[in-house]
Protein backbone atom coordinates (compact mmCIF):
# COMPACT_ATOMS: atom_id res chain seq x y z
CA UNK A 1 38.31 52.43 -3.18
CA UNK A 2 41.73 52.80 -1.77
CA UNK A 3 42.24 53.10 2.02
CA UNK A 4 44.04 56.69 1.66
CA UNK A 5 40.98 57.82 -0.08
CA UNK A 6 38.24 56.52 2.18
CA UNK A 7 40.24 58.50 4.49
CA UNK A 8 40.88 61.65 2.49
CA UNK A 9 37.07 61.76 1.75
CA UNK A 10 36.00 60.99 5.52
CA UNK A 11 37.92 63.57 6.76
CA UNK A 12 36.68 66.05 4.06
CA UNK A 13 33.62 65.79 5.28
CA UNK A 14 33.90 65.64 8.97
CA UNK A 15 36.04 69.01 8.78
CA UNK A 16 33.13 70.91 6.52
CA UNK A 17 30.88 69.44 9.73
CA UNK A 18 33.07 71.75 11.63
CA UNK A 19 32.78 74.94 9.42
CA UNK A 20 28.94 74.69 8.13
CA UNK A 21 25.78 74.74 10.16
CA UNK A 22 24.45 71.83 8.37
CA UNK A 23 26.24 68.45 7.89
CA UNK A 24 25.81 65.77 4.92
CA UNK A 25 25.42 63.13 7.24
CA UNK A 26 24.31 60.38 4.92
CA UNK A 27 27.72 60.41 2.71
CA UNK A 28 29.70 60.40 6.08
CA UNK A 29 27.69 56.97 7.15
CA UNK A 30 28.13 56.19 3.37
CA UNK A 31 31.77 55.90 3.73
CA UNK A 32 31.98 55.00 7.51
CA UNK A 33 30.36 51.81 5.85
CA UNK A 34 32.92 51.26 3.25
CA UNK A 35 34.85 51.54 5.99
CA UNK A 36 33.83 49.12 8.00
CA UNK A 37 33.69 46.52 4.75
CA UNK A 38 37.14 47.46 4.13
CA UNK A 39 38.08 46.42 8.40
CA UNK A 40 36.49 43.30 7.77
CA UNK A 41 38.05 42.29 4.42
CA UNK A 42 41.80 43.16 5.66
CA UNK A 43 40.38 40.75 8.73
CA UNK A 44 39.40 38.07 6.92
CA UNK A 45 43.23 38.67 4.83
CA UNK A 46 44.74 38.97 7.78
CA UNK A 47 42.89 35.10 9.37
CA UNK A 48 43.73 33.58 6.15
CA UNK A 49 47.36 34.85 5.73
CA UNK A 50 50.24 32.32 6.36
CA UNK A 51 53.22 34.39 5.36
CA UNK A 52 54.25 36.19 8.53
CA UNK A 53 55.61 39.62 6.25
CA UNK A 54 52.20 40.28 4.89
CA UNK A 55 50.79 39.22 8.05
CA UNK A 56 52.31 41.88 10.30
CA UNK A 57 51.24 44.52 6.99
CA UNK A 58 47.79 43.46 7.06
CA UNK A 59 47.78 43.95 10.65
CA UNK A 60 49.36 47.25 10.92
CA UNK A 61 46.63 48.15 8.34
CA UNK A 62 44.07 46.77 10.21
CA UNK A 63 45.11 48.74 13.21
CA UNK A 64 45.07 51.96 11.31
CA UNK A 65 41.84 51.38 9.68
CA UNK A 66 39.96 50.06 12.91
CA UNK A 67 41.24 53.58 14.60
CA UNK A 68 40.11 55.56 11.79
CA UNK A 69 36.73 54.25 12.25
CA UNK A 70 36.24 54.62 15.67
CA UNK A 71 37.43 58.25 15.36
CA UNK A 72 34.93 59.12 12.32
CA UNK A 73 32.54 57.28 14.52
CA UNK A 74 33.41 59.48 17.72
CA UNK A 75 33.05 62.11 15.12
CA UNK A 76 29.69 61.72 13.51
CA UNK A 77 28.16 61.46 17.24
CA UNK A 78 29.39 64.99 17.69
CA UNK A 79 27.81 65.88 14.62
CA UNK A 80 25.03 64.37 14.77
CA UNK A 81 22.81 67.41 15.73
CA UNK A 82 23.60 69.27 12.87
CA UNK A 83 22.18 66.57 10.59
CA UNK A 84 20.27 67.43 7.45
């Protein structure tokens, strides 16, 4: 899955958090974790990369995704109580 999407889908569900009284919880963590794969795969790119053009792309990707996930993590704390 795309980076956009993981995104797209994340937010989706953090903003329904917002709205409902009751949260899906387990398809947030589902794609927090794809996520985090995705943070660690651009990492391992990013370590194996010698060409310094895609090397300053993976990093600026790697920048966005590792602030996207500590957001939706920041997120899912806040919604934590309303859980089902």
């Amino acid at each position: 899955m795309k980076i956009q999407t993981l995104l797209d889908n994340l937010n989706g569900y953090l903003k329904k958090g917002e709205r409902k009284k009751t949260v899906q919880c387990d398809r947030i963590d589902e794609l927090l974790g794809k996520l985090e794969d995705k943070k660690k795969k651009l990492q391992k790119k990013l370590d194996d990369e010698s060409n310094g053009t895609k090397k300053k792309r993976l990093a600026t990707e790697l920048k966005i995704v590792t602030l996207q996930l500590k957001k939706g993590l920041k997120r899912r704390e806040e919604l934590k109580a309303k859980c089902i």
